[in-house]
C-alpha atoms as a PDB file:
ATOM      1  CA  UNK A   1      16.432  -6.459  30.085  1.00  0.00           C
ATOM      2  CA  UNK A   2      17.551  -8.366  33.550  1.00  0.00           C
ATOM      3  CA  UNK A   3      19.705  -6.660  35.486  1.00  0.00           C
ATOM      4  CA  UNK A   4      18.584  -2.997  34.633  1.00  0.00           C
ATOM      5  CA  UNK A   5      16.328  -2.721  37.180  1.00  0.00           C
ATOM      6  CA  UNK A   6      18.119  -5.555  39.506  1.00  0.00           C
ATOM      7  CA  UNK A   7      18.850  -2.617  42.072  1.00  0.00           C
ATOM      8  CA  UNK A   8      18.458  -3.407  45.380  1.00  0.00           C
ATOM      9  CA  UNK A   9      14.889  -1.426  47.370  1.00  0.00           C
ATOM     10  CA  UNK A  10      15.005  -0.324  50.438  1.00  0.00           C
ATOM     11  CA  UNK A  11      11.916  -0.504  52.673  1.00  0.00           C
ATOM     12  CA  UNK A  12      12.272   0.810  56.064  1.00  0.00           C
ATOM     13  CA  UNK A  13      11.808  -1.105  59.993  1.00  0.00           C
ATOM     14  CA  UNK A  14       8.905  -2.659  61.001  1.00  0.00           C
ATOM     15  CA  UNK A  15       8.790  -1.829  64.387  1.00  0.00           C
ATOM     16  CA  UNK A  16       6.061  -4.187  65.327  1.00  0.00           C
ATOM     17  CA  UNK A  17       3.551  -6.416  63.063  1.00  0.00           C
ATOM     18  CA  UNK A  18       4.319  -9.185  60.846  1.00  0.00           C
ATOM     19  CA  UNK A  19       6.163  -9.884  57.684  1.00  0.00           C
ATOM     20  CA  UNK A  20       5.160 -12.422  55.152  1.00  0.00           C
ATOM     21  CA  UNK A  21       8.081 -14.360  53.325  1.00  0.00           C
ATOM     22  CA  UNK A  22       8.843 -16.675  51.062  1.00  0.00           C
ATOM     23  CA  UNK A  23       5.653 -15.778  48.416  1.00  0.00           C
ATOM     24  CA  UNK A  24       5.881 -17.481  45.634  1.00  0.00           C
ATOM     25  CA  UNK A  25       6.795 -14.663  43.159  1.00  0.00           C
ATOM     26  CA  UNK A  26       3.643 -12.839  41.719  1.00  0.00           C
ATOM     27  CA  UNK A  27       1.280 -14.199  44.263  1.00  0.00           C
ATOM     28  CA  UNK A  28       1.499 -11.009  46.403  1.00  0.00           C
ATOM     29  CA  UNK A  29      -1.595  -9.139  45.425  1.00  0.00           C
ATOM     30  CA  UNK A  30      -3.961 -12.167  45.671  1.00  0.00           C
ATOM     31  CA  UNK A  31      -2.754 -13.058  49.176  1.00  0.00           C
ATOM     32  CA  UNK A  32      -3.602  -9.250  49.840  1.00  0.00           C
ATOM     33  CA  UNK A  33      -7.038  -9.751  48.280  1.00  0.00           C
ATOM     34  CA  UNK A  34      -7.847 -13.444  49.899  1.00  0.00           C
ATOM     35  CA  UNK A  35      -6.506 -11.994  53.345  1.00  0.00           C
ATOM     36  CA  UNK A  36      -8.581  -8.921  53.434  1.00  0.00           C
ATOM     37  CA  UNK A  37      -5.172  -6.563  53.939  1.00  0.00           C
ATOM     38  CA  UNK A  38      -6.918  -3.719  52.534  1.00  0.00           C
ATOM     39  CA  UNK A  39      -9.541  -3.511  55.093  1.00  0.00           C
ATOM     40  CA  UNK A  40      -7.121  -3.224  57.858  1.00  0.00           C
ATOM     41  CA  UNK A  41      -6.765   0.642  59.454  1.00  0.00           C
ATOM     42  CA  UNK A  42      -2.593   0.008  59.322  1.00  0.00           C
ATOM     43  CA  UNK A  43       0.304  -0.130  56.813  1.00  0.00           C
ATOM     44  CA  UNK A  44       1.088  -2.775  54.471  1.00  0.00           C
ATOM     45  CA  UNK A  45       4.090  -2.763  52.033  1.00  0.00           C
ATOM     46  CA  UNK A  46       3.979  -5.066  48.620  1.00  0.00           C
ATOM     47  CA  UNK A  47       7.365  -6.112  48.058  1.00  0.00           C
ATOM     48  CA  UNK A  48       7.265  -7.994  44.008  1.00  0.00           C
ATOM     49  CA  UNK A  49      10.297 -10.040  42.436  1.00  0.00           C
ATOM     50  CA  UNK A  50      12.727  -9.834  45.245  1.00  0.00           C
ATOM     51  CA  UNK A  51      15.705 -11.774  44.739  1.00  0.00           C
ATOM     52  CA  UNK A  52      15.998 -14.770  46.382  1.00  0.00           C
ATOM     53  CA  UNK A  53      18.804 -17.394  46.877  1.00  0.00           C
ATOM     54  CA  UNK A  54      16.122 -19.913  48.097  1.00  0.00           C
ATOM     55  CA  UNK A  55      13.573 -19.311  45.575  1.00  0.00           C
ATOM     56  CA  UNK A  56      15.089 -17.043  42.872  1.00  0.00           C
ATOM     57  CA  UNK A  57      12.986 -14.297  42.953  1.00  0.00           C
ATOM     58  CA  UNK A  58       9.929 -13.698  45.754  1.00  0.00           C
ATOM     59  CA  UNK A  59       7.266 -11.578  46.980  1.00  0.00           C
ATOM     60  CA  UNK A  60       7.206 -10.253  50.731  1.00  0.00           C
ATOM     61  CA  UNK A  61       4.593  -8.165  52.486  1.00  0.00           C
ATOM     62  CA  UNK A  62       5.069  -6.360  55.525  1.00  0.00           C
ATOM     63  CA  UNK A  63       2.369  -5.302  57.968  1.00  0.00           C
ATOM     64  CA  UNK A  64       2.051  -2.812  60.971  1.00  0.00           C
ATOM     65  CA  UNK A  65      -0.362  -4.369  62.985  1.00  0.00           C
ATOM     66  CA  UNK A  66      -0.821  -7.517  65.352  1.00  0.00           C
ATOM     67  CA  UNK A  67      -0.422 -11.103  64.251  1.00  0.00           C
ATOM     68  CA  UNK A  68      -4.423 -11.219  65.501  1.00  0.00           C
ATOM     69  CA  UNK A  69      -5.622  -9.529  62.345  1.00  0.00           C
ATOM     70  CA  UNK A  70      -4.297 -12.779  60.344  1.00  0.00           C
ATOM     71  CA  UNK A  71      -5.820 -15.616  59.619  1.00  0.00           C
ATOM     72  CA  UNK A  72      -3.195 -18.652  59.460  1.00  0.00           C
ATOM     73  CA  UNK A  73      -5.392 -21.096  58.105  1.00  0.00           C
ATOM     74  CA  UNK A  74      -6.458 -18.996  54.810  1.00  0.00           C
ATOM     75  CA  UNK A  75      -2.620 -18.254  54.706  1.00  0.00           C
ATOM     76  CA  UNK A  76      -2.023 -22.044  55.256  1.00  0.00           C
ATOM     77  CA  UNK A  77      -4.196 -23.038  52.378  1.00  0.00           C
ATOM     78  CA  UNK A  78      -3.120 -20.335  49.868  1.00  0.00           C
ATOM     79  CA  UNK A  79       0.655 -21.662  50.681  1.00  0.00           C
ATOM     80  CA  UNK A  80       1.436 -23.339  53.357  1.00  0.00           C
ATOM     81  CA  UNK A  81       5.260 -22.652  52.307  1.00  0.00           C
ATOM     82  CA  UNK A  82       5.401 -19.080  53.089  1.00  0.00           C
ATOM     83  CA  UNK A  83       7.176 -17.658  56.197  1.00  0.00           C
ATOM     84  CA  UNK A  84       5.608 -16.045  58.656  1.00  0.00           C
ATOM     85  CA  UNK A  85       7.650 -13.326  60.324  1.00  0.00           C
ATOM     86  CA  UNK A  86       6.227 -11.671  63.990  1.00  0.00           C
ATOM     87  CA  UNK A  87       7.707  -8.527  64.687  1.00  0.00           C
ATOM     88  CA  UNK A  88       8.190  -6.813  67.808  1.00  0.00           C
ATOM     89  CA  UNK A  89      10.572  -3.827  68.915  1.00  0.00           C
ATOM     90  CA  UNK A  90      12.014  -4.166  65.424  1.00  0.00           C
ATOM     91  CA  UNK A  91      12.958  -7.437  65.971  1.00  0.00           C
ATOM     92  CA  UNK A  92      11.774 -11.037  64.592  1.00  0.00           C
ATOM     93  CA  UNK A  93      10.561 -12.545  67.921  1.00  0.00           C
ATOM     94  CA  UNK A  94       8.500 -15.606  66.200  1.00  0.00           C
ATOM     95  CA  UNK A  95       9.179 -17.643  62.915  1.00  0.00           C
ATOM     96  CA  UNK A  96       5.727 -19.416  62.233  1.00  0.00           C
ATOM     97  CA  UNK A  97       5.395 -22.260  60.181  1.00  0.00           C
ATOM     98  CA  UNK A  98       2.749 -22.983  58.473  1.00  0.00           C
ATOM     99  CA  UNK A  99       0.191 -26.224  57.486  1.00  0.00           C
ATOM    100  CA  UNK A 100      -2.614 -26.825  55.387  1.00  0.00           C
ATOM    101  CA  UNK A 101      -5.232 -26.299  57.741  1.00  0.00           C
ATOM    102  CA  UNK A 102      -7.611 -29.330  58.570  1.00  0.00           C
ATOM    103  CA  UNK A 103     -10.754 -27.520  57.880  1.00  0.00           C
ATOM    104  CA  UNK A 104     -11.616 -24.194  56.042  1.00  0.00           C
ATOM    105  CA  UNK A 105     -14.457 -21.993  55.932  1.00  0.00           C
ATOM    106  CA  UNK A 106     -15.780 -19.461  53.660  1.00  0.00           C
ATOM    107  CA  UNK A 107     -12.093 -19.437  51.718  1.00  0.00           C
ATOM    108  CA  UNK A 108     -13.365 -21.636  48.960  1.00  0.00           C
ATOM    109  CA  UNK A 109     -16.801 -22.309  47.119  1.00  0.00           C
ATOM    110  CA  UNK A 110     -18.653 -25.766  46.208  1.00  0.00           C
ATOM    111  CA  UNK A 111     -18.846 -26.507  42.575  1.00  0.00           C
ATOM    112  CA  UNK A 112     -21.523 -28.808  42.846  1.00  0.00           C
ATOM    113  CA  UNK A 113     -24.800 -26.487  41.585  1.00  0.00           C
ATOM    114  CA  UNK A 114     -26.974 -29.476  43.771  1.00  0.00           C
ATOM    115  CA  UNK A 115     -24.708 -28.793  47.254  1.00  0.00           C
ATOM    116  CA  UNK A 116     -26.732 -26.995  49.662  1.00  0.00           C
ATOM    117  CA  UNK A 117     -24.380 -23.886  50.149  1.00  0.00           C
ATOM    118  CA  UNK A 118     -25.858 -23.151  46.982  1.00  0.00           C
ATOM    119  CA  UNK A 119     -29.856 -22.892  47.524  1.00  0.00           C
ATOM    120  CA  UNK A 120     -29.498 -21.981  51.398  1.00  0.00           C
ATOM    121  CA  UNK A 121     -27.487 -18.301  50.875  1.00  0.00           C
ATOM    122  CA  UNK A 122     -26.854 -17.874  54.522  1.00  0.00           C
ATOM    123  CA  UNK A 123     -24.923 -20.705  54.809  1.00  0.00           C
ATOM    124  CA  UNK A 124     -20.794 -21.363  55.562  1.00  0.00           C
ATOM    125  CA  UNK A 125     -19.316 -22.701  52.726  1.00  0.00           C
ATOM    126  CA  UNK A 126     -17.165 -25.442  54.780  1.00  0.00           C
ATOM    127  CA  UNK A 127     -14.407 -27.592  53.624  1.00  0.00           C
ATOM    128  CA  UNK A 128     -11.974 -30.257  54.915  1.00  0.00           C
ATOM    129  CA  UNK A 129      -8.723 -31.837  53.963  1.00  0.00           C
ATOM    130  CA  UNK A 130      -9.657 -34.890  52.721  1.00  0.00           C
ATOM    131  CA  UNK A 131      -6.158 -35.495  51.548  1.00  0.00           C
ATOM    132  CA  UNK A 132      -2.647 -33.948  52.347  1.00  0.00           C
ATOM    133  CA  UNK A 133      -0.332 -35.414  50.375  1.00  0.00           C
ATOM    134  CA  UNK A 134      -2.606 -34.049  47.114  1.00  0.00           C
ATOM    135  CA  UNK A 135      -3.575 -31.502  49.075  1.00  0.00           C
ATOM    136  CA  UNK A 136      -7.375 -32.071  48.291  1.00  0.00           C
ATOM    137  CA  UNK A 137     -10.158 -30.640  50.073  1.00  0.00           C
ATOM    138  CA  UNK A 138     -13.885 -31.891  50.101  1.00  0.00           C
ATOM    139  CA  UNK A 139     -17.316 -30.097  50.913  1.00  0.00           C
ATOM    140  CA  UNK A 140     -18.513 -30.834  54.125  1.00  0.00           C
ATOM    141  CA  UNK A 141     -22.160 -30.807  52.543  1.00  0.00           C
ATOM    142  CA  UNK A 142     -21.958 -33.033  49.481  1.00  0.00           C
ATOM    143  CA  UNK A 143     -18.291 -34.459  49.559  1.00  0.00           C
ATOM    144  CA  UNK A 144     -17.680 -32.163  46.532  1.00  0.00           C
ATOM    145  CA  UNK A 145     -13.793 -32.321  45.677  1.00  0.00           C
ATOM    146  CA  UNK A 146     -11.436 -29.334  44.948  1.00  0.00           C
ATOM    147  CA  UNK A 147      -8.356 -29.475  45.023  1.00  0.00           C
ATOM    148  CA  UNK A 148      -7.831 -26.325  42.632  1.00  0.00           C
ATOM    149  CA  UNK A 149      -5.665 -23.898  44.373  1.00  0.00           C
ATOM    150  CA  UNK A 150      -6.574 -20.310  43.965  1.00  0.00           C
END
């Protein structure tokens, strides 16, 4: 069935806001879930399986409001491999790169049914790169490991 629906989409100028590139292909709608993208008053466009000659196929999604509203280290942690794309006066006026982000909060919860994120319910659920190269993260609390990617 390739190829019958291989046409090319066209999705119209962004004139200022910020596009997200280089998604690994079917990862779209969870970066719009773990970002929060649907609780922002703006637009955002869901681009699925777009072809790529870098990665094949990809996901992209655009969005008409500031750079403010996103939060790089989330983005970073989800995949630190995506693109992102700040637009202004329809034009790309900043490529950022992105890392794994040194510490995270609230993006991720312990495991460990002793740590105490899970008796005090109030509490930030905080994490640190323990690890870059295997990309593994540890609770701040009890030294919990994860290193499960969402």
């Amino acid at each position: 069935m390739a190829g019958k629906y291989d046409s090319a989409l066209s999705i119209g100028a962004l004139e200022e806001g910020f596009v997200l590139d280089h998604i690994k292909a079917g990862n779209a709608m969870t970066i719009y879930r773990d970002l929060k993208l649907g609780k922002l008053d703006c637009t955002v466009a869901i681009i699925k399986n777009a072809s790529s000659d870098k990665m094949g196929r990809k996901d992209i999604i655009k969005v008409a409001c500031p750079i403010d509203y996103l939060d790089l280290d989330v983005l970073g942690y989800i995949d630190h491999n995506i693109t992102v794309n700040v637009i202004k006066d329809n034009k790309i006026i900043e490529k950022k790169r992105l890392a794994l982000p040194k510490r995270i909060v609230n993006v991720i919860r312990c495991k460990n049914p002793r740590c105490i994120t899970s008796i005090e319910q109030g509490l930030d659920h905080i994490f640190y790169l323990a690890d870059e190269k295997s990309e593994l993260y540890r609770c701040l609390y009890c030294d919990t490991r994860y290193s499960g990617k969402k």
